[in-house]
Protein backbone atom coordinates (compact mmCIF):
# COMPACT_ATOMS: atom_id res chain seq x y z
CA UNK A 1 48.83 6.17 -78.60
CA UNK A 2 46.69 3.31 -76.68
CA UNK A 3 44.00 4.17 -75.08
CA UNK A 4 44.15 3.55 -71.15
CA UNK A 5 41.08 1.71 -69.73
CA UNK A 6 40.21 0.75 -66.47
CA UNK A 7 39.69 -2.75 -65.49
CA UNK A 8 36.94 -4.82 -63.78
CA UNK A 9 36.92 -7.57 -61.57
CA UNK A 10 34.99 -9.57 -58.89
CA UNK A 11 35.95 -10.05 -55.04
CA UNK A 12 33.91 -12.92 -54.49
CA UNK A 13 31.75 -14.52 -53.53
CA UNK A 14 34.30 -17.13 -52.77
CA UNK A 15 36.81 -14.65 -51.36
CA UNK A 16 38.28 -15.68 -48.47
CA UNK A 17 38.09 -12.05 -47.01
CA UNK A 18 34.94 -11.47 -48.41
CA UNK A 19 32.91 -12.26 -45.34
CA UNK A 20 29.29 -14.27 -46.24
CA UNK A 21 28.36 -13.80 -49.47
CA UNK A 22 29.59 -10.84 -50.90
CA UNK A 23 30.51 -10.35 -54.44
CA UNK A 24 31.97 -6.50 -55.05
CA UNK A 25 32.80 -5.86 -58.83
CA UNK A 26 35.90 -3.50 -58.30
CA UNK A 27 36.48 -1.03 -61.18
CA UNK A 28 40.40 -0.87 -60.27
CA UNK A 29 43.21 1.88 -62.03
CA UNK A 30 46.28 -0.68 -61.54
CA UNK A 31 45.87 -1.29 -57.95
CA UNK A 32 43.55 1.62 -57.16
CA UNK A 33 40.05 1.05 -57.09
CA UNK A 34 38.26 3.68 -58.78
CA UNK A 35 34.73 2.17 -58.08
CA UNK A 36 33.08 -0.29 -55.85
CA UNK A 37 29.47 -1.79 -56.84
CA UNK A 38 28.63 -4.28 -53.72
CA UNK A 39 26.20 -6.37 -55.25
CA UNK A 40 23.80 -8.49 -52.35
CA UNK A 41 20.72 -10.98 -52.62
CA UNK A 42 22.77 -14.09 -52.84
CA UNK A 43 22.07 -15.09 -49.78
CA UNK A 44 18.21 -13.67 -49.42
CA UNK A 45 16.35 -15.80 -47.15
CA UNK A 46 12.70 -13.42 -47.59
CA UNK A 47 13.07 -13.61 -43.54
CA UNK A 48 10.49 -10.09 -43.61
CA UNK A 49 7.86 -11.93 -46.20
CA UNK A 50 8.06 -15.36 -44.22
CA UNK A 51 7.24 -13.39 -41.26
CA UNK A 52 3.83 -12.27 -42.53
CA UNK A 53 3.18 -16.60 -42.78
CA UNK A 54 4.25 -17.43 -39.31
CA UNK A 55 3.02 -16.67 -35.36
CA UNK A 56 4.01 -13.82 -33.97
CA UNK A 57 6.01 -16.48 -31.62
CA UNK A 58 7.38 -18.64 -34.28
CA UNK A 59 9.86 -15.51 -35.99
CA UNK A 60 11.96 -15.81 -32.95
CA UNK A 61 13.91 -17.79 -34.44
CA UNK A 62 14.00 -16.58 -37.50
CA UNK A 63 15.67 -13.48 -35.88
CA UNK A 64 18.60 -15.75 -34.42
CA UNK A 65 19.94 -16.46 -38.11
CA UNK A 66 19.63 -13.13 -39.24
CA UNK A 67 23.25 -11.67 -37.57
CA UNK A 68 24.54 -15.25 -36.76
CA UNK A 69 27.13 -13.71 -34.47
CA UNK A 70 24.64 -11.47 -32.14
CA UNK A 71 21.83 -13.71 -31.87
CA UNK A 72 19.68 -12.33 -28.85
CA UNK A 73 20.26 -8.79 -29.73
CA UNK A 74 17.73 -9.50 -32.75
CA UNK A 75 15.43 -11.65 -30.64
CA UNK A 76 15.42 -8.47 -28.42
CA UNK A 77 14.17 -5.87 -31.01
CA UNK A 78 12.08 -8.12 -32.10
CA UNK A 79 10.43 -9.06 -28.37
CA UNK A 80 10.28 -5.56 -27.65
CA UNK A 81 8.21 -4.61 -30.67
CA UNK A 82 5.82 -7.26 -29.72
CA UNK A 83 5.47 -6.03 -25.85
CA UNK A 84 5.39 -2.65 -27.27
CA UNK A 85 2.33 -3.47 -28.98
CA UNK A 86 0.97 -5.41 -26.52
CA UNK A 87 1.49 -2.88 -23.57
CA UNK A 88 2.74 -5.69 -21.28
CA UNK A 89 5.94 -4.93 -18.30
CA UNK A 90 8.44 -7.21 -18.25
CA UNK A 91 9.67 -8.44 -15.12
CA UNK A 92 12.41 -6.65 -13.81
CA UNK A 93 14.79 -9.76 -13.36
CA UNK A 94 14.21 -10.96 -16.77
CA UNK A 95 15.32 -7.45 -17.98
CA UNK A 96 18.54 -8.06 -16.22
CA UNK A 97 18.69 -11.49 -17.73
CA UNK A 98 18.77 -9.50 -21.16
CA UNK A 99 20.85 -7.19 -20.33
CA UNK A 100 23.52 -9.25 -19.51
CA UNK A 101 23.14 -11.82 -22.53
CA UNK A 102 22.96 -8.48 -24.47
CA UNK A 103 26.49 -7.79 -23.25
CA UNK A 104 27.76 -11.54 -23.30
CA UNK A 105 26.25 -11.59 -27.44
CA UNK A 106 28.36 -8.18 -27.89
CA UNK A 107 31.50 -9.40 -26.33
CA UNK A 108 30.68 -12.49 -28.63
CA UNK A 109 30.76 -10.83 -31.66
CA UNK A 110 33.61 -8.30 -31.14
CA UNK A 111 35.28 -11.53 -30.46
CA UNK A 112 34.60 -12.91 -34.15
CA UNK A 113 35.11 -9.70 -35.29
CA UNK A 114 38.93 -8.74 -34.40
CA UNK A 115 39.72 -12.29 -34.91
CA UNK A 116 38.56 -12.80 -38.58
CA UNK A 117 39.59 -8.80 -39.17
CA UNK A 118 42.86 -9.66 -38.07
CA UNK A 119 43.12 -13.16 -40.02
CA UNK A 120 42.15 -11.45 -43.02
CA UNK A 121 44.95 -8.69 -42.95
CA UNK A 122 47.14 -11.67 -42.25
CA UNK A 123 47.63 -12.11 -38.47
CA UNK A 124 46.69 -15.38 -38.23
CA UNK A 125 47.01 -15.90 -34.41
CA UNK A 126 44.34 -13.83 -33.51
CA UNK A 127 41.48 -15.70 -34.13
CA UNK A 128 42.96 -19.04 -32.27
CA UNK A 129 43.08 -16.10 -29.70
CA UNK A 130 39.34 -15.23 -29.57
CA UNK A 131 37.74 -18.39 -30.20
CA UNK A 132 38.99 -19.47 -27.14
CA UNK A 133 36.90 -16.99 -25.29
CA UNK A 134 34.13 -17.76 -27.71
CA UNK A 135 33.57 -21.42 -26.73
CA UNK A 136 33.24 -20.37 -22.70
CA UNK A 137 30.30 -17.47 -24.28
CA UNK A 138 28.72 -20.42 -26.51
CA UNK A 139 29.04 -22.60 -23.32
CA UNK A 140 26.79 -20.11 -21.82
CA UNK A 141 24.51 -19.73 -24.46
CA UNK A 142 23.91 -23.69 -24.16
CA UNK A 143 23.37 -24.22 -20.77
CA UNK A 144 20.74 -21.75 -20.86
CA UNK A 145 18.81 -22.45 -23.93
CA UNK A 146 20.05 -25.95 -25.55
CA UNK A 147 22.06 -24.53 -28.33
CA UNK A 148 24.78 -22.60 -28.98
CA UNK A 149 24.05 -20.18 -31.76
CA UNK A 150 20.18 -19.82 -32.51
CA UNK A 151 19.57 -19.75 -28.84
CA UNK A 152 15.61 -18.48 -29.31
CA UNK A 153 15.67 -17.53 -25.72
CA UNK A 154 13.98 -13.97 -25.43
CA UNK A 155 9.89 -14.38 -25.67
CA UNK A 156 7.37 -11.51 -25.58
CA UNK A 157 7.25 -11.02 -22.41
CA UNK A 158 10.50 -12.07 -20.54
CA UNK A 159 13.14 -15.02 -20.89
CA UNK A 160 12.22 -18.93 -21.93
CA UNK A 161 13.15 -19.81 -18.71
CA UNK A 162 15.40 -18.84 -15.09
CA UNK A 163 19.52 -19.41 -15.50
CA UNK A 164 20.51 -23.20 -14.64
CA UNK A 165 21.95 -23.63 -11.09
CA UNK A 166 24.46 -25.75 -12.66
CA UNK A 167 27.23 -25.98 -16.07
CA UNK A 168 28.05 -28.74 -18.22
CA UNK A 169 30.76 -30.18 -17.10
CA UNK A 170 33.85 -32.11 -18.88
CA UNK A 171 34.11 -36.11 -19.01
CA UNK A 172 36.94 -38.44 -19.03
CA UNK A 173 37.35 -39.96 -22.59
CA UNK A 174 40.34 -40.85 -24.65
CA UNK A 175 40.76 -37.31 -25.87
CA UNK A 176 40.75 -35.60 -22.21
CA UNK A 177 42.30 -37.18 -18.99
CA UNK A 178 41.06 -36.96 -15.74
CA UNK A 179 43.61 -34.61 -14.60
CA UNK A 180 42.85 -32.34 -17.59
CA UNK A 181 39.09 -32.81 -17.04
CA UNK A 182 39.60 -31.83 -13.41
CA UNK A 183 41.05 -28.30 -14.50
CA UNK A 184 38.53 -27.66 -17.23
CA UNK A 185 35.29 -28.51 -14.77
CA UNK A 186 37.26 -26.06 -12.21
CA UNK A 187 34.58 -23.26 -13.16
CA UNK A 188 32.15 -25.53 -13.80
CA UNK A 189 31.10 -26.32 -10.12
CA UNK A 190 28.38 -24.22 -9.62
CA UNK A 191 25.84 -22.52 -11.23
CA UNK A 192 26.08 -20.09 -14.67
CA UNK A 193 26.20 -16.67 -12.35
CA UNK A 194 29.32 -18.80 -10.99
CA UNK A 195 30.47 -19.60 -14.50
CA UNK A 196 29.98 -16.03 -15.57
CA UNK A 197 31.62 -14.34 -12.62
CA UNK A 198 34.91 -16.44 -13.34
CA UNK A 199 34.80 -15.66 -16.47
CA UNK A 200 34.42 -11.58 -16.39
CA UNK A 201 37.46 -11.73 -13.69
CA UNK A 202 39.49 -13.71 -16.43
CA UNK A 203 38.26 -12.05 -19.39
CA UNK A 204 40.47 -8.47 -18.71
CA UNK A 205 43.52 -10.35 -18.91
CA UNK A 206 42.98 -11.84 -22.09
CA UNK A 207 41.69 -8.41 -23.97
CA UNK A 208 44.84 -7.32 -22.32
CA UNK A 209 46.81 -10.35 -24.65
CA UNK A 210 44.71 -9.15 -27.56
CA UNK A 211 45.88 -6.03 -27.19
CA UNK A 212 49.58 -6.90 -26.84
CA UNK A 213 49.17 -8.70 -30.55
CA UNK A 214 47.51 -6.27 -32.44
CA UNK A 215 47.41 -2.62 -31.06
CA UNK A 216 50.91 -1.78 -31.00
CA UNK A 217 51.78 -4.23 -34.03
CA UNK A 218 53.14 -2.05 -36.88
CA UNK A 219 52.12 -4.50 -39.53
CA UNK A 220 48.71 -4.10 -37.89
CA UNK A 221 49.10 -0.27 -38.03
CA UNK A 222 50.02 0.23 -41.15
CA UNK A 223 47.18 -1.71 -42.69
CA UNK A 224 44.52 0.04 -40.50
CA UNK A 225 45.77 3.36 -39.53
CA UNK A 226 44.64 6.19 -41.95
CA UNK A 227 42.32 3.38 -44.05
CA UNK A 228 39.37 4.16 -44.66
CA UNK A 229 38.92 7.94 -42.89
CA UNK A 230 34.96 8.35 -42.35
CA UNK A 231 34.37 12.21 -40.97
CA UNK A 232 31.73 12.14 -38.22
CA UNK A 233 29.44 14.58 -40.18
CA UNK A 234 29.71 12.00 -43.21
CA UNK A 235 29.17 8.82 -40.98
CA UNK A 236 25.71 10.76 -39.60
CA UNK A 237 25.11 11.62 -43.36
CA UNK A 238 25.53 8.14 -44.53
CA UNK A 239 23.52 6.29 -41.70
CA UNK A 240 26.28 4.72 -39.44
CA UNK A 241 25.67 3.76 -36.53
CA UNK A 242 27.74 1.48 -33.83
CA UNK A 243 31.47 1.65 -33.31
CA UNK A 244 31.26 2.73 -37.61
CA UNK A 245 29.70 5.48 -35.97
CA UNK A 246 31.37 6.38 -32.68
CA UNK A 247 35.06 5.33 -34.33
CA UNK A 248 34.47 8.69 -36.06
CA UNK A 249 34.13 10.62 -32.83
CA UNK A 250 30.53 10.70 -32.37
CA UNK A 251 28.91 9.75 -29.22
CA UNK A 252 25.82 7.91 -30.03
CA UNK A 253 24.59 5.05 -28.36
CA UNK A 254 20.93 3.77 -27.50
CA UNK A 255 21.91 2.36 -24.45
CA UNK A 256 22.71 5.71 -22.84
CA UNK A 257 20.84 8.21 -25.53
CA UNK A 258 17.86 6.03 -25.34
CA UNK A 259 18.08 3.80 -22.11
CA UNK A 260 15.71 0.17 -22.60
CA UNK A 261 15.38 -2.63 -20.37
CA UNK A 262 17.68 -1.52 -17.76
CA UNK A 263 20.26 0.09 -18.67
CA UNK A 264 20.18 3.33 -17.17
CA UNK A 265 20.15 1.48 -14.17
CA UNK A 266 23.74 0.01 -15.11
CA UNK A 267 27.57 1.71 -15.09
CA UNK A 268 29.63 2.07 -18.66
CA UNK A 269 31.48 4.07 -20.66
CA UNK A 270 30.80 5.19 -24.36
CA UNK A 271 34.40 4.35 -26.37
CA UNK A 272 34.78 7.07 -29.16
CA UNK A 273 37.74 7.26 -31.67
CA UNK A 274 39.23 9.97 -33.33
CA UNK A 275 40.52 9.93 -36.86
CA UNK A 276 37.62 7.52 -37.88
CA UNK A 277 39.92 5.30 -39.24
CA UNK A 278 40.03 1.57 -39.62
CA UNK A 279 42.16 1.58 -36.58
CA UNK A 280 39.97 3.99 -34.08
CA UNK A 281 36.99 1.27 -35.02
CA UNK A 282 39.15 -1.59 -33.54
CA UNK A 283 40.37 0.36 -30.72
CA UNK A 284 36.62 0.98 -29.99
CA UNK A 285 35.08 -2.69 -30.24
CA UNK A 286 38.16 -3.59 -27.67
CA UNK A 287 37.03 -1.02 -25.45
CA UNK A 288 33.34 -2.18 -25.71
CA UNK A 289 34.65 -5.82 -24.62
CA UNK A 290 35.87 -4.14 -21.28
CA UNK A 291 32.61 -2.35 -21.17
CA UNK A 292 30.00 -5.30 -21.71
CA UNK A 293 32.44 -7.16 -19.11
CA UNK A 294 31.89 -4.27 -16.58
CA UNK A 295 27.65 -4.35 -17.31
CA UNK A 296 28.17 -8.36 -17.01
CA UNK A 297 29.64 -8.41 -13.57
CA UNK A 298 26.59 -5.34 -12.92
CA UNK A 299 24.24 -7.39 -13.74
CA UNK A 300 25.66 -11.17 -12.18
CA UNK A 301 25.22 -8.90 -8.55
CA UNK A 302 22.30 -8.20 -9.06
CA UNK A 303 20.25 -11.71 -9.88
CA UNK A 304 22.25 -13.24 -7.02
CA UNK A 305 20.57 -11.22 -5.29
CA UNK A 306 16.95 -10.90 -6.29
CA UNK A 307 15.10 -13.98 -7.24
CA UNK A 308 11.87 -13.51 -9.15
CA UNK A 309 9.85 -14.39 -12.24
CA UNK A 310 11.30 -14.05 -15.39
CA UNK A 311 8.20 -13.60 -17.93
CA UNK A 312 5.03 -12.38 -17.83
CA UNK A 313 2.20 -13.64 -16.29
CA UNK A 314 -0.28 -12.73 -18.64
CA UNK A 315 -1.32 -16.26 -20.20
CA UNK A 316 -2.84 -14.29 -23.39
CA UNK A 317 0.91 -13.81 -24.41
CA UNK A 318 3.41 -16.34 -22.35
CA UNK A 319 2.19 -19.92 -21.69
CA UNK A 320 1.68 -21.09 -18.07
CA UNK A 321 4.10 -23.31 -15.88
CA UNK A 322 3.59 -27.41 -16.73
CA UNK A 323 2.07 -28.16 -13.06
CA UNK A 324 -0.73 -25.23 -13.21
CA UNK A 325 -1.45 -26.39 -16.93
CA UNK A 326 -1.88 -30.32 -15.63
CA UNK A 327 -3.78 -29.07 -12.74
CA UNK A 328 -6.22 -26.54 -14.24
CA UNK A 329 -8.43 -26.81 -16.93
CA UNK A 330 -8.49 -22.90 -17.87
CA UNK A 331 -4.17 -23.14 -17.74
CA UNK A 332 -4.85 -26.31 -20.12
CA UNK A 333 -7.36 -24.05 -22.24
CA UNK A 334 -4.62 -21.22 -22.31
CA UNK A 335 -1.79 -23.14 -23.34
CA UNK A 336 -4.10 -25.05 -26.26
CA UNK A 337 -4.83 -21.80 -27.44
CA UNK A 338 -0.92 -20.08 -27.51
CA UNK A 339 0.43 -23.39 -29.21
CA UNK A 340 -2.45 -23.90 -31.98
CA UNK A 341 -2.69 -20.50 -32.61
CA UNK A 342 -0.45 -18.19 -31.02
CA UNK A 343 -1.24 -14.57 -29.48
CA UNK A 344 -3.20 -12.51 -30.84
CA UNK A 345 -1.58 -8.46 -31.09
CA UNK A 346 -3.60 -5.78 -31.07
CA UNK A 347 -3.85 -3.13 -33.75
CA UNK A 348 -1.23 -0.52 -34.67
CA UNK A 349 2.45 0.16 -36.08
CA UNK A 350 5.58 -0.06 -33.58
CA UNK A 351 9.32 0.50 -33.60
CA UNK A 352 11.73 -1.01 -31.15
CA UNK A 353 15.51 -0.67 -31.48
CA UNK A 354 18.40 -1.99 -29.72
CA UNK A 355 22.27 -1.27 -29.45
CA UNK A 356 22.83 -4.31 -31.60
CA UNK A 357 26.99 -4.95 -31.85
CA UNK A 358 27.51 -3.56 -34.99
CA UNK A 359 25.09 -0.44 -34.81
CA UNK A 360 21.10 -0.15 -34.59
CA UNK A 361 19.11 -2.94 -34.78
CA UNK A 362 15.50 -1.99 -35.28
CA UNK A 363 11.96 -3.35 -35.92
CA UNK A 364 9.08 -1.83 -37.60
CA UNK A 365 5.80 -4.17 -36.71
CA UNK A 366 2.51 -3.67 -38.39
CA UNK A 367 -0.32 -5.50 -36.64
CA UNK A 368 -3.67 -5.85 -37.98
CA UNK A 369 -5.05 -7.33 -34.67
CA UNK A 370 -4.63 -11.28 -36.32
CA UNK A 371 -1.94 -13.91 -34.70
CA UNK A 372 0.73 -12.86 -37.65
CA UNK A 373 2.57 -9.62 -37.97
CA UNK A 374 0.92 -7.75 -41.16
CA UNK A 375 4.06 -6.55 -41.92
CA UNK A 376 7.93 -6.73 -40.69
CA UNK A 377 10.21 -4.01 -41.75
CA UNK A 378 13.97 -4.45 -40.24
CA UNK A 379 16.37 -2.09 -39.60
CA UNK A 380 19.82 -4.45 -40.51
CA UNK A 381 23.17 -2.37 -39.36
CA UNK A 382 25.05 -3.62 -42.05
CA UNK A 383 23.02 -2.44 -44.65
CA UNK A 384 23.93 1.12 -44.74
CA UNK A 385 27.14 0.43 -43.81
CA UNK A 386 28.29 -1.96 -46.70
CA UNK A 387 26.02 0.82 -49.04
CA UNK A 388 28.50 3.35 -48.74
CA UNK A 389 30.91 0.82 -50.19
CA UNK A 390 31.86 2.83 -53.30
CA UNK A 391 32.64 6.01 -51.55
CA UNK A 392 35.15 4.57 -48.97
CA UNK A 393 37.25 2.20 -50.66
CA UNK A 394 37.86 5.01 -53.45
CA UNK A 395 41.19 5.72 -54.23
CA UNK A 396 42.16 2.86 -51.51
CA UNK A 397 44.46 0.32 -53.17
CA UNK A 398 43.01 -3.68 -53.69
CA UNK A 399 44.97 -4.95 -50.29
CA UNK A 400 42.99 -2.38 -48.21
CA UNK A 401 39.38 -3.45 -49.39
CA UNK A 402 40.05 -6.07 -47.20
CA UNK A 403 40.57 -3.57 -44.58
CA UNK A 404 37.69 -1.97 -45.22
CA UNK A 405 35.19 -4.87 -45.40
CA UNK A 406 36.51 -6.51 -42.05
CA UNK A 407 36.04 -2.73 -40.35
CA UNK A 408 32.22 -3.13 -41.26
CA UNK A 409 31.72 -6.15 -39.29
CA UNK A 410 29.51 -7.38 -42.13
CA UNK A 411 27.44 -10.52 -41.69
CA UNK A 412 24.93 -11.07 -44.44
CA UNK A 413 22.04 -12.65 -43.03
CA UNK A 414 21.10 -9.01 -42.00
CA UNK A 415 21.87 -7.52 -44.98
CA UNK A 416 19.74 -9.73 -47.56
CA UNK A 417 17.22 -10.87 -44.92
């Protein structure tokens, strides 16, 4: 009688499902897979060893291109590590500057996420859907920082600089008529809390028109519902955390559990699933959308109304303004000193974590009182997430791997670092 073996094969690199690159050698029973081995480090960058060779100030970017889809959440962690260690406040307007570009970076990459999960599992709609919403957030992201991924606008201390009083606007050209220019600039006549405030009374509708193409679509359903079950005392044992985490019922969440910046000063709700299922995941990330929307529009009211500075004043850690650094020699001396050699932090060992979109995003700092970090540690959502691989796509069939890997949310700069 022959002998029955299993069979081996590789999803990816290349795979068009297999998001960054991630090769999985599937040990498959037909169509079964009967073991998962997720093997990473084809993308390592050596982001934490490159640290330990640059300014404290120059990582910041460095933390954009770790999760390319939530930039400022990293730069966040990774700011307030550094004013941990410093022991410096932040001012209280910048912190609702974060806030809300915390919320705007989630919203982005939910955004990504449903769209490419969906595209993936073969609704192909979806993601002409969210990218449309995208470009308005990336918009955003530009007019306050000059570029619309790696923004590097957190800094120890505060923000790079106050929001713009005005949008770029459409121009005429042989692609875009005047008349069609005219309606695109229509939100675009004041300033970015203008921008923003059109945009969180627009965006319900359209989560609303994501919802009407996926959640009751029974192709949708039956590749999500009952995929990939994850019991909440098994997503605590594994070290889940984010909507991995609260899609199996659990209600975890820094923002509320362990309120930073200000965000116990803000109103939202935490979205928690059920079954733990593929399908209770998505349901959560478009209930988080409605959420960071409702935080947005929190946070718009409040920096129309309360002008103020929006980094530090210390000059040890932020430089000073361009007129008090032509004017004054010490100012000149001060911002010399934080360009040539950067700040110095004192002594000691800090964590800082932040609700990050796909779980927590944390920071482990060593400082050894020079201008570099001894040591950078990070704490990549991802990571324990795609790790417990093998154990959840067992005894799911090849088709639902897909499934499974688009329900991570995995991006791979985080995960090789």
């Amino acid at each position: 009688m022959a002998e029955i073996r299993n069979y081996t094969i590789n999803f990816g690199p290349q795979h068009p499902a297999a998001h960054g690159v991630l090769r999985l050698v599937l040990e498959l029973d037909g169509e079964v897979v009967e073991r998962a081995d997720p093997h990473i480090g084809l993308l390592h960058r050596g982001t934490e060893k490159l640290a330990e060779t640059r300014t404290w100030i120059q990582s910041v970017p460095y933390m954009d291109r770790l999760d390319y889809v939530s930039m400022m959440c990293n730069e966040h962690a990774y700011c307030m590590a550094i004013e941990k260690l410093l022991g410096i406040e932040v001012p209280l307007r910048a912190q609702y500057i974060r806030v809300m570009f915390d919320e705007i970076t989630r919203i982005l990459n939910h955004l990504l996420n449903i769209g490419t999960h969906a595209l993936d599992i073969g609704a192909m709609t979806m993601v002409i859907y969210t990218f449309r919403e995208r470009e308005d957030l990336m918009d955003v992201y530009e007019a306050v920082s000059g570029a619309r991924m790696h923004a590097a606008y957190y800094r120890p201390g505060g923000v790079y600089r106050d929001l713009p009083d005005q949008m770029p606007q459409y121009v005429v050209s042989k692609y875009k008529d005047a008349a069609t220019v005219k309606q695109l600039n229509t939100a675009r006549e004041g300033s970015l809390l203008d921008f923003l405030d059109d945009f969180t009374q627009r965006f319900p509708t359209y989560v609303d028109e994501y919802e009407t193409l996926l959640t009751d679509n029974r192709i949708w359903k039956q590749r999500t519902v009952g995929i990939c079950v994850v019991p909440p005392e098994r997503a605590l044992a594994l070290g889940f955390t984010g909507p991995m985490l609260r899609g199996s019922g659990v209600e975890w969440d820094l923002r509320k559990k362990q309120p930073y910046e200000v965000y116990d000063q803000v109103d939202f709700d935490i979205p928690v699933g059920v079954n733990g299922d593929c399908y209770d995941r998505y349901l959560c990330r478009i209930e988080e959308m409605r959420q960071s929307n409702r935080i947005i529009r929190q946070c718009i009211d409040w920096l129309r109304k309360n002008p103020g500075p929006v980094i530090t004043s210390n000059y040890k850690v932020a430089p000073p303004s361009r007129s008090k650094m032509k004017e004054n020699m010490e100012e000149l001396i001060h911002h010399f000193k934080l360009f040539t050699e950067g700040m110095h932090v004192p002594e000691g060992e800090v964590y800082a974590g932040v609700e990050h979109p796909k779980g927590e995003f944390g920071v482990y700092a060593i400082s050894d009182g020079a201008n570099k970090p001894y040591r950078l540690k990070l704490r990549a959502p991802g990571f324990p997430h795609l790790a417990a691989m093998d154990e959840l796509s067992r005894g799911y069939m090849i088709a639902d791997v897909v499934a499974i890997i688009g329900t991570m949310d995995i991006v791979f700069g985080e995960i090789d670092r």
